[in-house]
N, C-alpha and C. Protein backbone atom coordinates (compact mmCIF):
# COMPACT_ATOMS: atom_id res chain seq x y z
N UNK A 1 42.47 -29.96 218.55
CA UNK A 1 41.66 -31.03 217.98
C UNK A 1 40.31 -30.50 217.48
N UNK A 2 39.75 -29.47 218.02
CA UNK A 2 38.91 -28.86 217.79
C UNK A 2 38.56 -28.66 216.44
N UNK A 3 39.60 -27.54 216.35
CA UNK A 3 39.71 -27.11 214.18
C UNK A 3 39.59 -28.37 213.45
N UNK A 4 40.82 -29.38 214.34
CA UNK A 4 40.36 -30.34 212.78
C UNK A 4 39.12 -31.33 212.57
N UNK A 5 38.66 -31.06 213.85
CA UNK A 5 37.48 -31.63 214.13
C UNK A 5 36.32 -30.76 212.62
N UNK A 6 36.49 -29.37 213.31
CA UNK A 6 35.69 -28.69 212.05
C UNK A 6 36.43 -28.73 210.70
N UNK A 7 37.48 -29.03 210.23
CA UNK A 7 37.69 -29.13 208.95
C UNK A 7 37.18 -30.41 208.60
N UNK A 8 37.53 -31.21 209.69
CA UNK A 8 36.59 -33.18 208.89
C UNK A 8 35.34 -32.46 208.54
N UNK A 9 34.36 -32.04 209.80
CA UNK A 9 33.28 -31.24 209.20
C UNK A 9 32.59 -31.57 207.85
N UNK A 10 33.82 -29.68 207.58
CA UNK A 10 33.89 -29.32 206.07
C UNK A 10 33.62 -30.19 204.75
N UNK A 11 35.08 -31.00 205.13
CA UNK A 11 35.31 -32.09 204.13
C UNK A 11 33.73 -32.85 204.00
N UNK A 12 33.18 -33.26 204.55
CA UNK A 12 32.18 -34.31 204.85
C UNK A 12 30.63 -33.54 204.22
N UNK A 13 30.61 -31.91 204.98
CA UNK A 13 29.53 -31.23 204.32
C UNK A 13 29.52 -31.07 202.60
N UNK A 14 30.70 -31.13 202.40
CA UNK A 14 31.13 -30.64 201.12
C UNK A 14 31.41 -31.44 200.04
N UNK A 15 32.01 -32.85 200.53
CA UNK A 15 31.91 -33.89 200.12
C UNK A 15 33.11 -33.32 198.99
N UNK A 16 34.48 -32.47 199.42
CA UNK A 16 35.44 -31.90 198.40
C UNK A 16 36.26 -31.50 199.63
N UNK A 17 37.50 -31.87 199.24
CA UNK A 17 38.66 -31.57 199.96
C UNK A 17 39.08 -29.94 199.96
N UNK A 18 38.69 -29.94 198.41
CA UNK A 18 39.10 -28.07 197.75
C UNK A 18 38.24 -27.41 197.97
N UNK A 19 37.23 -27.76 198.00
CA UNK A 19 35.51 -26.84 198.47
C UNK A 19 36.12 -26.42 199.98
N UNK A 20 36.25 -27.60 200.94
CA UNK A 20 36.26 -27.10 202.08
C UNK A 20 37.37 -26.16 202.81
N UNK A 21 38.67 -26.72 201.93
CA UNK A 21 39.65 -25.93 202.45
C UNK A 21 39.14 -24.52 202.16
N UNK A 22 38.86 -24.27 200.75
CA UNK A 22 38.30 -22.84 200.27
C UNK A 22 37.04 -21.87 201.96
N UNK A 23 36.71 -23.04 201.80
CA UNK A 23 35.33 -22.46 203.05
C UNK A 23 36.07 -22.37 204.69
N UNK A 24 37.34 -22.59 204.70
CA UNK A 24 37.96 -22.90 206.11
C UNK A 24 39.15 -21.84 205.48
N UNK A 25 39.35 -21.34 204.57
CA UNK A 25 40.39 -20.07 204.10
C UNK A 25 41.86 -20.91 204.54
N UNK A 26 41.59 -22.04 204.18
CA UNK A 26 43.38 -22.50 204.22
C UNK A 26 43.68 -23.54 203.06
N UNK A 27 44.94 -23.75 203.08
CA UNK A 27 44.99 -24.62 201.34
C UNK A 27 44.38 -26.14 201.16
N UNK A 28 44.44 -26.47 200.13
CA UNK A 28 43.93 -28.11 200.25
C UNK A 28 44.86 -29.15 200.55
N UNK A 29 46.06 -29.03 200.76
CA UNK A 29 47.34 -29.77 201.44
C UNK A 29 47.05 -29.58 202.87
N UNK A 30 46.74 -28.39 203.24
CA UNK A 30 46.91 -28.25 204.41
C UNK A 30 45.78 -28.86 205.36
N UNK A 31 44.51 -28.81 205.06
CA UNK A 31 42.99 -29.07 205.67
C UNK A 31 43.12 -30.92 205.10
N UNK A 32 44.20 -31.16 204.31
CA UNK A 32 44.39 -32.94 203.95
C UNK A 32 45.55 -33.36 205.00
N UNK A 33 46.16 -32.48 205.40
CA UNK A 33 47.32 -33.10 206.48
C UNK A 33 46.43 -32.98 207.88
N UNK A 34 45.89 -32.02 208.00
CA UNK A 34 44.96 -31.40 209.53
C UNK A 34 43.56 -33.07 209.87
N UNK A 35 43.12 -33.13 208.50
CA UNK A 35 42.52 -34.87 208.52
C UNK A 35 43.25 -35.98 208.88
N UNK A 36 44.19 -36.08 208.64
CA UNK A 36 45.29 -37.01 208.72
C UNK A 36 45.53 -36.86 210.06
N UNK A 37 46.15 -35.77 210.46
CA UNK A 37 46.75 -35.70 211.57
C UNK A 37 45.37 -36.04 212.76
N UNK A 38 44.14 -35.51 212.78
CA UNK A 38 43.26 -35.81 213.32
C UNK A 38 42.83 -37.58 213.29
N UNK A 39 43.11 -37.75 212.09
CA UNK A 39 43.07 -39.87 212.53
C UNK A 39 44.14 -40.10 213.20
N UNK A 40 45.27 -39.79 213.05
CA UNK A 40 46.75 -40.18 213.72
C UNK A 40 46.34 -39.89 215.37
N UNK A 41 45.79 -38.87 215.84
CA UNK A 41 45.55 -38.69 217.28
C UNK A 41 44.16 -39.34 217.68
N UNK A 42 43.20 -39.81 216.62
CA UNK A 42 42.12 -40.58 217.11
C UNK A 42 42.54 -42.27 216.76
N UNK A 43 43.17 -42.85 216.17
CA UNK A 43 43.99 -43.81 215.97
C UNK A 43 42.82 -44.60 215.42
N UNK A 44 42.23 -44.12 214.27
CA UNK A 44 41.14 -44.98 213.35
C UNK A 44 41.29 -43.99 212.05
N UNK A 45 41.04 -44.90 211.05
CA UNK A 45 40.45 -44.15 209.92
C UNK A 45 39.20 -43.59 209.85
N UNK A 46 39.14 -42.23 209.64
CA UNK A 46 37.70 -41.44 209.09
C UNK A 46 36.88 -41.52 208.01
N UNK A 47 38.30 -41.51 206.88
CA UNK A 47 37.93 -41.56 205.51
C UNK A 47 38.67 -42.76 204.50
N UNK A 48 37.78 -42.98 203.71
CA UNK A 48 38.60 -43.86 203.01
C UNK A 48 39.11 -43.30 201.72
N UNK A 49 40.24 -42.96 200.88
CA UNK A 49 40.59 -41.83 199.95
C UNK A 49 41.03 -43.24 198.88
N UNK A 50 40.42 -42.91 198.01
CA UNK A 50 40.30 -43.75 196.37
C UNK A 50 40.57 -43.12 195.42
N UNK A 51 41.85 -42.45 194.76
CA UNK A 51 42.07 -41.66 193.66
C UNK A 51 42.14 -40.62 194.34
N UNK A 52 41.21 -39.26 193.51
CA UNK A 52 40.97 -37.88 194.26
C UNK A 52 39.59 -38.14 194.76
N UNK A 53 38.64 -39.49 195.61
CA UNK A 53 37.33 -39.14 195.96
C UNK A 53 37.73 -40.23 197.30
N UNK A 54 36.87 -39.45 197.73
CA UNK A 54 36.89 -40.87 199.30
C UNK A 54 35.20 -40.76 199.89
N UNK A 55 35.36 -41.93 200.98
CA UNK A 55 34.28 -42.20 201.67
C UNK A 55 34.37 -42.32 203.11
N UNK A 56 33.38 -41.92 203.49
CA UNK A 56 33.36 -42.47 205.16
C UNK A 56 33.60 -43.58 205.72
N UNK A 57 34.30 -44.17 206.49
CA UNK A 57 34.05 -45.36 207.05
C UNK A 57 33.33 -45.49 208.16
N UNK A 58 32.75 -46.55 208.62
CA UNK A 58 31.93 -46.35 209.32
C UNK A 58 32.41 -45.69 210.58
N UNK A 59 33.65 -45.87 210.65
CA UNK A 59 34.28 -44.51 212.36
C UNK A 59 33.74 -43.35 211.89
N UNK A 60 34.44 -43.26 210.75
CA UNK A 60 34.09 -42.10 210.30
C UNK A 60 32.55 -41.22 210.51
N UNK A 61 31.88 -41.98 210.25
CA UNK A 61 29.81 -41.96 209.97
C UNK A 61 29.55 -41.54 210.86
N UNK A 62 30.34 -42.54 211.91
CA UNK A 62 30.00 -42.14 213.68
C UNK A 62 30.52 -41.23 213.59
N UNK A 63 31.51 -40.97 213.94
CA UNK A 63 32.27 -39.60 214.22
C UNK A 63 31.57 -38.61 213.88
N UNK A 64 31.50 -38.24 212.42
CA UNK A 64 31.16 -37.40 211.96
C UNK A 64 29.40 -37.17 212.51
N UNK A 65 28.49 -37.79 212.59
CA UNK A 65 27.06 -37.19 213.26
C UNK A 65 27.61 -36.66 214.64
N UNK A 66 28.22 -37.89 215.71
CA UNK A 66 28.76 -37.28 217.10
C UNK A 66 28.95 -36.04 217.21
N UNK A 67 30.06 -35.80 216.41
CA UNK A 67 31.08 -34.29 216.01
C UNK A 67 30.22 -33.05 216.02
N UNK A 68 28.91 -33.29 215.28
CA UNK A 68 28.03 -32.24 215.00
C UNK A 68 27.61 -31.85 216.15
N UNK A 69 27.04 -32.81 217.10
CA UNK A 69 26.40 -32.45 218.28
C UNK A 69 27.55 -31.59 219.20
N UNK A 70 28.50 -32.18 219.22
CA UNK A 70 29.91 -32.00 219.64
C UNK A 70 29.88 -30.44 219.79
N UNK A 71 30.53 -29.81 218.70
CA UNK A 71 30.68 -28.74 217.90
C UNK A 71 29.57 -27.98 218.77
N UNK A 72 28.31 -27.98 218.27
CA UNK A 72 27.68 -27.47 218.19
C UNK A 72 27.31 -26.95 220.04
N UNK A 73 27.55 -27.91 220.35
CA UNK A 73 27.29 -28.00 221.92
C UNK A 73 28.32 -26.60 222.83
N UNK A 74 30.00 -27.19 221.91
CA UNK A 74 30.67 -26.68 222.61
C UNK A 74 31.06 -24.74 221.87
N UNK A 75 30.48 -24.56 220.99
CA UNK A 75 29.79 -23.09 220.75
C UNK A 75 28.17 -22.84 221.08
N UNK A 76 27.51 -23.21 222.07
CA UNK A 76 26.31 -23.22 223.01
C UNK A 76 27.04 -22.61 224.25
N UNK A 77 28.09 -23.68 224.92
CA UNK A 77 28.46 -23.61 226.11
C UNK A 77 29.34 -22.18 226.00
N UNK A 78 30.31 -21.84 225.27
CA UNK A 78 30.98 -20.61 224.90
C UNK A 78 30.03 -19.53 225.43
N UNK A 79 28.74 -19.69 223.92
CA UNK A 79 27.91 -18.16 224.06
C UNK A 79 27.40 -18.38 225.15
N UNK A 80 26.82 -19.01 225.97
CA UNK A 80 26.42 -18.79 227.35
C UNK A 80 27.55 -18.41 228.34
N UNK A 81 28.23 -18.91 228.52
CA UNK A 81 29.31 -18.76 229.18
C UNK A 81 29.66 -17.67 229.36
N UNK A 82 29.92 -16.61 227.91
CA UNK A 82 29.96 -15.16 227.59
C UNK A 82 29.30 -14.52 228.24
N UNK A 83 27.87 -14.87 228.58
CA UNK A 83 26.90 -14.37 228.71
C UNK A 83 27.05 -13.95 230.46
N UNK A 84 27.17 -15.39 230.84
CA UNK A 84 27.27 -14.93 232.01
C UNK A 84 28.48 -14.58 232.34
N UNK A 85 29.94 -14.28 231.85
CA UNK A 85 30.98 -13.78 232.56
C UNK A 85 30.39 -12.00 232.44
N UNK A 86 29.49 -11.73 231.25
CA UNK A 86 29.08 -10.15 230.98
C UNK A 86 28.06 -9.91 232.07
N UNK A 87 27.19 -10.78 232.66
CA UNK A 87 26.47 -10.85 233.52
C UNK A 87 25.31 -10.47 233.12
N UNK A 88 25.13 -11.15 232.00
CA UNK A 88 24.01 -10.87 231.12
C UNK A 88 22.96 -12.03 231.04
N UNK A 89 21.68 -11.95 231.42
CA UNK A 89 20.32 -12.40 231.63
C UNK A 89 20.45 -13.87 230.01
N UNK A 90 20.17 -15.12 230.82
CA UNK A 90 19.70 -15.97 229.57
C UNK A 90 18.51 -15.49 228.43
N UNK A 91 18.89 -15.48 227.49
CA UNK A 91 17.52 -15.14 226.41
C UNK A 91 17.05 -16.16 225.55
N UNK A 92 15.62 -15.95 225.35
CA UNK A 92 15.17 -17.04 224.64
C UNK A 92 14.29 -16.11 223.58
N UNK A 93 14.81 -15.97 222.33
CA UNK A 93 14.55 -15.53 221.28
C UNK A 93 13.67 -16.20 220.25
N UNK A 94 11.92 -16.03 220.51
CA UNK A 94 11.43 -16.87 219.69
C UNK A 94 10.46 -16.01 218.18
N UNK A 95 10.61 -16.41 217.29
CA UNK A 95 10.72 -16.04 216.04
C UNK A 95 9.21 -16.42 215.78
N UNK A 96 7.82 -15.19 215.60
CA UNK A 96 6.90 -15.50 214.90
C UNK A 96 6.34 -14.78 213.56
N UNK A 97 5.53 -15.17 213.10
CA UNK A 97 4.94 -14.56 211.93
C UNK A 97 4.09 -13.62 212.50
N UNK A 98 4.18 -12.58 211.86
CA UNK A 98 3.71 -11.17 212.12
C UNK A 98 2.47 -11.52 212.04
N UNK A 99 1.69 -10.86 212.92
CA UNK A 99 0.24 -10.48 212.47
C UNK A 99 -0.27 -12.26 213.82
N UNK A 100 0.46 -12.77 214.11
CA UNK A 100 -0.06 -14.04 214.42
C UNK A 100 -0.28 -14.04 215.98
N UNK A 101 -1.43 -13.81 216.37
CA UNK A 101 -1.98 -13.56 218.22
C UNK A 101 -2.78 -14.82 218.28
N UNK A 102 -2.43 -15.78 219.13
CA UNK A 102 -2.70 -17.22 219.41
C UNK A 102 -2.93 -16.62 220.96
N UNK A 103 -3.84 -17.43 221.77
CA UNK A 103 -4.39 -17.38 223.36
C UNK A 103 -3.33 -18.10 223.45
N UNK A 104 -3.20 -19.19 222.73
CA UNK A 104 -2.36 -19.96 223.42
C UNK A 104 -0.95 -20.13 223.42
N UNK A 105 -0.14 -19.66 222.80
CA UNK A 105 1.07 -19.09 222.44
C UNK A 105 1.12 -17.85 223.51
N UNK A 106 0.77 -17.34 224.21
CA UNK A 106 0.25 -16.15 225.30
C UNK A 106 0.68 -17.01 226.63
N UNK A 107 -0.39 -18.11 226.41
CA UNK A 107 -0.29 -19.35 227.63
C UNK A 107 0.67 -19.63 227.50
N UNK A 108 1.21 -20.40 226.89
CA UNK A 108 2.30 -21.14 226.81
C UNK A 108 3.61 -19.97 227.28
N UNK A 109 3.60 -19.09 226.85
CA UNK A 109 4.81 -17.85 227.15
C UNK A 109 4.63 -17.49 228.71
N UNK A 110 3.58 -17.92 229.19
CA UNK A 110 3.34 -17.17 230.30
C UNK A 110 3.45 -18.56 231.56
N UNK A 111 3.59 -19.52 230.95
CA UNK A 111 3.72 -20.97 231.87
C UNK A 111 5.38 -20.94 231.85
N UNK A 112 5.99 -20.38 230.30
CA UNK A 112 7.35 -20.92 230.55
C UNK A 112 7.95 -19.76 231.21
N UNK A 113 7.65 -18.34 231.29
CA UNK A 113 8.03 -17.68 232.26
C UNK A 113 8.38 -17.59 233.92
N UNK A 114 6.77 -18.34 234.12
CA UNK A 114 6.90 -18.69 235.29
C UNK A 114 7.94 -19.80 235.92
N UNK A 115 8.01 -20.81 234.74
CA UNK A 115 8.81 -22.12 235.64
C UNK A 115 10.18 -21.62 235.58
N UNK A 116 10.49 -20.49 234.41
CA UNK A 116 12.02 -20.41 234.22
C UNK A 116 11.91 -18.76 234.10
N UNK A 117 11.97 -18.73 235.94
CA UNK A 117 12.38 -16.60 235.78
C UNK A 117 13.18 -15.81 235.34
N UNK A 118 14.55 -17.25 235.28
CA UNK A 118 15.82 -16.52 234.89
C UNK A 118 15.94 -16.49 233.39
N UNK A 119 15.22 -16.60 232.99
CA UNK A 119 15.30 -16.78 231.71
C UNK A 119 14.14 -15.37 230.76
N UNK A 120 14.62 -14.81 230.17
CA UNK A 120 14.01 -13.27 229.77
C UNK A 120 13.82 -13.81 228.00
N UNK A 121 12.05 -13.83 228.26
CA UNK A 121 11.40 -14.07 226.66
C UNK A 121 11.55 -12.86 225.66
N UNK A 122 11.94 -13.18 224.54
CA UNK A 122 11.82 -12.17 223.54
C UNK A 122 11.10 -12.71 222.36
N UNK A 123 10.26 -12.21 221.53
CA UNK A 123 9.67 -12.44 220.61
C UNK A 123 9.71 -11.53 219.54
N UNK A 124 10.01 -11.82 218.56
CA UNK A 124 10.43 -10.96 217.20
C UNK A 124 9.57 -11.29 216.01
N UNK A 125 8.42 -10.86 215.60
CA UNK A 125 7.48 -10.92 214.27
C UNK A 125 8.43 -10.66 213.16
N UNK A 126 7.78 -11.45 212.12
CA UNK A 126 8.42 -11.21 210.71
C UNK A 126 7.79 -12.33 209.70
N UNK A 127 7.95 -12.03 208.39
CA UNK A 127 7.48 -12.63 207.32
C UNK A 127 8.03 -14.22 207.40
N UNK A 128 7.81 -15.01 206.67
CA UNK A 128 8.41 -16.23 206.66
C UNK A 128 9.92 -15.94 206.49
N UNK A 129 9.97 -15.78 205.12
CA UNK A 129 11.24 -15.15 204.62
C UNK A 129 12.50 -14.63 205.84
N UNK A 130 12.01 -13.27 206.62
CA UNK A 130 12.41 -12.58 207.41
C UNK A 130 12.84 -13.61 208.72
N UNK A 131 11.67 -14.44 209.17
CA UNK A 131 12.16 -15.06 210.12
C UNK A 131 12.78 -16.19 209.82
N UNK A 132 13.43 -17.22 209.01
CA UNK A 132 14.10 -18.19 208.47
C UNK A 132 15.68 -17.51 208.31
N UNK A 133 15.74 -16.13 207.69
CA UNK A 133 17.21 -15.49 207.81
C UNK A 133 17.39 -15.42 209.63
N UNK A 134 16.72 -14.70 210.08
CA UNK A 134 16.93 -14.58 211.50
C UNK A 134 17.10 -15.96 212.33
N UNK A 135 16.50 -17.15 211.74
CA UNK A 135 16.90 -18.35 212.17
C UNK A 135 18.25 -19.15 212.02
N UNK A 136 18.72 -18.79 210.36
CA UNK A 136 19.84 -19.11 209.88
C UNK A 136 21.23 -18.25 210.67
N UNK A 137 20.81 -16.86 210.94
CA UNK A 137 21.78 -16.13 211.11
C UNK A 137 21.67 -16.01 212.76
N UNK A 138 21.01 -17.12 213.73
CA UNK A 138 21.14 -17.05 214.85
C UNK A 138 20.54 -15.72 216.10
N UNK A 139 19.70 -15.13 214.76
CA UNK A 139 19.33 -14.00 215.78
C UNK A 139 17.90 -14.40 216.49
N UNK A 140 17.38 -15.52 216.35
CA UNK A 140 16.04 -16.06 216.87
C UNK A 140 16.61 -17.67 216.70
N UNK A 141 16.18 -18.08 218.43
CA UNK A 141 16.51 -19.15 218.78
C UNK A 141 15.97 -20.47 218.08
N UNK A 142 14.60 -20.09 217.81
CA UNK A 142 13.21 -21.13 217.16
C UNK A 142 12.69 -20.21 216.57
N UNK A 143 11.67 -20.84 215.38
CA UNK A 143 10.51 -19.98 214.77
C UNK A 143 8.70 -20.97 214.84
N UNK A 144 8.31 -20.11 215.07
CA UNK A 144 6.95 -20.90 215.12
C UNK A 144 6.47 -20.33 213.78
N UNK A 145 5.90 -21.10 213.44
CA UNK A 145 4.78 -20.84 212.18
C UNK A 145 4.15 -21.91 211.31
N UNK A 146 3.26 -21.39 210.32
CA UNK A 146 2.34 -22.09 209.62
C UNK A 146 3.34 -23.15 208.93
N UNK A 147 2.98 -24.07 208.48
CA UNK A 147 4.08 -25.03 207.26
C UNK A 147 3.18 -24.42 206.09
N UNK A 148 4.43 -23.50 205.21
CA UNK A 148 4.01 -23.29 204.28
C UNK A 148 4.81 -23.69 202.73
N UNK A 149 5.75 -24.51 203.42
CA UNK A 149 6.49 -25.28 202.26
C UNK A 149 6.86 -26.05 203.03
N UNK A 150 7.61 -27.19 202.10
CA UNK A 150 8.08 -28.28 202.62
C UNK A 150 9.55 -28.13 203.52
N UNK A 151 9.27 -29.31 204.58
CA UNK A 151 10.81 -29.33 205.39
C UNK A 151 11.88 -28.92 205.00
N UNK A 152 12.48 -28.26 205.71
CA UNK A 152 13.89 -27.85 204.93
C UNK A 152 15.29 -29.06 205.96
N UNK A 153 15.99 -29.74 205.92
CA UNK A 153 16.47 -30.64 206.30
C UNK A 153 17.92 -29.18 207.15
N UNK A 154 17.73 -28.27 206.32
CA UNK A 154 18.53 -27.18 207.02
C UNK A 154 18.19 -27.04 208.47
N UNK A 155 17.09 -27.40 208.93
CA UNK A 155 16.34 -26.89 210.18
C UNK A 155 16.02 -28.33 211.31
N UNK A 156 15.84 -28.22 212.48
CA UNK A 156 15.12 -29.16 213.23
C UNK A 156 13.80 -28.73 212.65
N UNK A 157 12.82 -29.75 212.19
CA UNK A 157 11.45 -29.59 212.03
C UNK A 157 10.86 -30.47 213.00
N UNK A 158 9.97 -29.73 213.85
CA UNK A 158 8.82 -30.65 214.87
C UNK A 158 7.35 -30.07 214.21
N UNK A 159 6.49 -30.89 214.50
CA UNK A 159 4.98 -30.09 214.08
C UNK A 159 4.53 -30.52 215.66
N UNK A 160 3.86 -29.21 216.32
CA UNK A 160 3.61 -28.90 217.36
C UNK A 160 1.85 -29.45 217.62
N UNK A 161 1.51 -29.15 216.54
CA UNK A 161 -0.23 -29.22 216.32
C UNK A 161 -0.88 -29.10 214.46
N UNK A 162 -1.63 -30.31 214.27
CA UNK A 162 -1.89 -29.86 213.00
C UNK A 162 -3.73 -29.44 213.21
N UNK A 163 -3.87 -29.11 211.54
CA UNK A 163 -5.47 -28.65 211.99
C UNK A 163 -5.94 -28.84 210.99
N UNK A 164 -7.03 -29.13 210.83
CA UNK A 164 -7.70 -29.09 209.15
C UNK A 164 -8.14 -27.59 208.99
N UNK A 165 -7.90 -27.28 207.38
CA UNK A 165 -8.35 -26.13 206.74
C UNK A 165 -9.58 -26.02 206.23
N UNK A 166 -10.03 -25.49 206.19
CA UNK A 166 -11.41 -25.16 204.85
C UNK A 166 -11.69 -24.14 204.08
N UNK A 167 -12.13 -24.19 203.34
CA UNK A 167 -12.96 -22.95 202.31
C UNK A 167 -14.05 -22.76 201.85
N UNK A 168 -14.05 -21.38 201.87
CA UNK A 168 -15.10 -21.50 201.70
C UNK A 168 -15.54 -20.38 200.59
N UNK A 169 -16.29 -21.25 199.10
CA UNK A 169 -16.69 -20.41 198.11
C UNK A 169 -18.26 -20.05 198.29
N UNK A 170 -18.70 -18.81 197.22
CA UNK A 170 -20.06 -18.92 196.95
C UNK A 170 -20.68 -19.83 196.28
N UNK A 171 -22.08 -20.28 196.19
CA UNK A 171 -22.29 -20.93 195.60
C UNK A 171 -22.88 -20.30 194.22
N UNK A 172 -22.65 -19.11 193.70
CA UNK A 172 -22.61 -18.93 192.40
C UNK A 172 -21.50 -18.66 191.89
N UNK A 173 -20.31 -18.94 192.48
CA UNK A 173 -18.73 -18.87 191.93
C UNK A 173 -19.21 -20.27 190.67
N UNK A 174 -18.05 -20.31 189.89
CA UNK A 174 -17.88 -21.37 188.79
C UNK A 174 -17.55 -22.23 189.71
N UNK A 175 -16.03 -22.06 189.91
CA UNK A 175 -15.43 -22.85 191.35
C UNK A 175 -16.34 -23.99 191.65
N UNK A 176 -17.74 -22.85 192.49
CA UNK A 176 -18.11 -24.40 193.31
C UNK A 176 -18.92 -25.50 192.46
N UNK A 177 -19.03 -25.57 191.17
CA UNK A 177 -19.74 -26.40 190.34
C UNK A 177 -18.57 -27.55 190.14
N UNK A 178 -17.37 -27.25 190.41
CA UNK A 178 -16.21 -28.02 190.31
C UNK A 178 -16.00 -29.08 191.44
C-alpha cells in the first residue's frame, strides 16, 4: 500500500498521470491501475477522472496532505531505525551561512546539547546557494540564515527573529541628497 500510496503522491505533485509514471520509472497503465487498486483497498474515491484530466475529491484532498506526513514520517522512522540497528549516535545536522558567529546561536547549541546528550550537533557553513542544495539533498537537517529572497513553499519557513536594518551613507555621497 505503501508504493501506491507514493504513486497517488506523484500523480497529485504532477498533476499528470504520464509525468508521474515517467518519475516512478513504470508505465502510465500501470501507476493508473496501482491508483485504482489503492481506492479499491481504501473503498473511496481519490480522484475524480473527466476525459484525460481529473481532480481530487475531497477524500482525496484529505488523503493526499495526510499521506505526505505519512510518507514522510515513515522514511524518518526507517533512517533512524538504521541508525540505531548500526549503533550509530542521533545527528542533528544544522546548516549555516559561512562567516556567521552569533553569541547566541553558541547559546542556544549549548542549551540544546545539554537537554539532549544523546543527540551529537553538527554544523556545516556554506553560501546560501550551498546550503539550500544540502537542504534539498538531505545532508543538513535545517538551515539558519538571513531571508534573502522570498519563501520558497519547497521548504518549512519559520522566522525565528526579525530586526531592523540600516545604512549608512556619507553625507557628501549624491545618495544622501535623495
Amino acid at each position: 500500500m505503501l508504493r501506491q500510496i507514493k504513486y497517488f503522491q506523484s500523480v497529485v505533485r504532477n498533476n499528470s498521470f504520464s509525468e508521474a509514471a515517467e518519475e516512478c520509472y513504470i508505465s502510465q497503465s500501470a501507476i493508473s491501475q496501482q491508483i485504482q487498486a489503492l481506492e479499491r483497498e481504501l473503498g473511496f474515491q481519490l480522484l475524480e477522472r473527466k476525459n484525460r484530466k481529473f481532480t481530487l475529491t475531497p477524500a482525496g484532498e484529505h488523503f493526499y496532505k495526510k499521506s505526505l506526513i505519512l510518507v514522510a514520517d515513515y522514511e524518518r522512522i526507517c533512517s533512524e531505525s538504521a541508525k540505531i540497528a548500526r549503533g550509530s549516535e542521533t545527528v542533528l545536522c544544522i546548516g549555516c551561512l559561512r562567516g556567521y558567529s552569533s553569541g547566541e546561536l553558541q547559546k542556544a547549541l549549548e542549551t540544546f546539547a545539554a537537554k539532549y546528550p544523546d543527540v551529537e550537533l553538527e554544523t556545516i557553513h556554506g553560501n546560501h546557494e550551498e546550503l539550500y542544495y544540502q537542504l534539498r539533498t538531505e545532508a543538513v537537517d535545517l538551515v539558519l540564515n538571513d531571508q534573502r529572497r522570498a519563501f520558497s513553499d519547497e521548504y518549512l519557513n519559520l522566522i525565528l527573529a526579525t530586526a531592523d536594518s540600516y545604512i549608512e551613507i556619507s553625507t557628501r555621497s549624491p545618495i544622501a541628497a535623495l
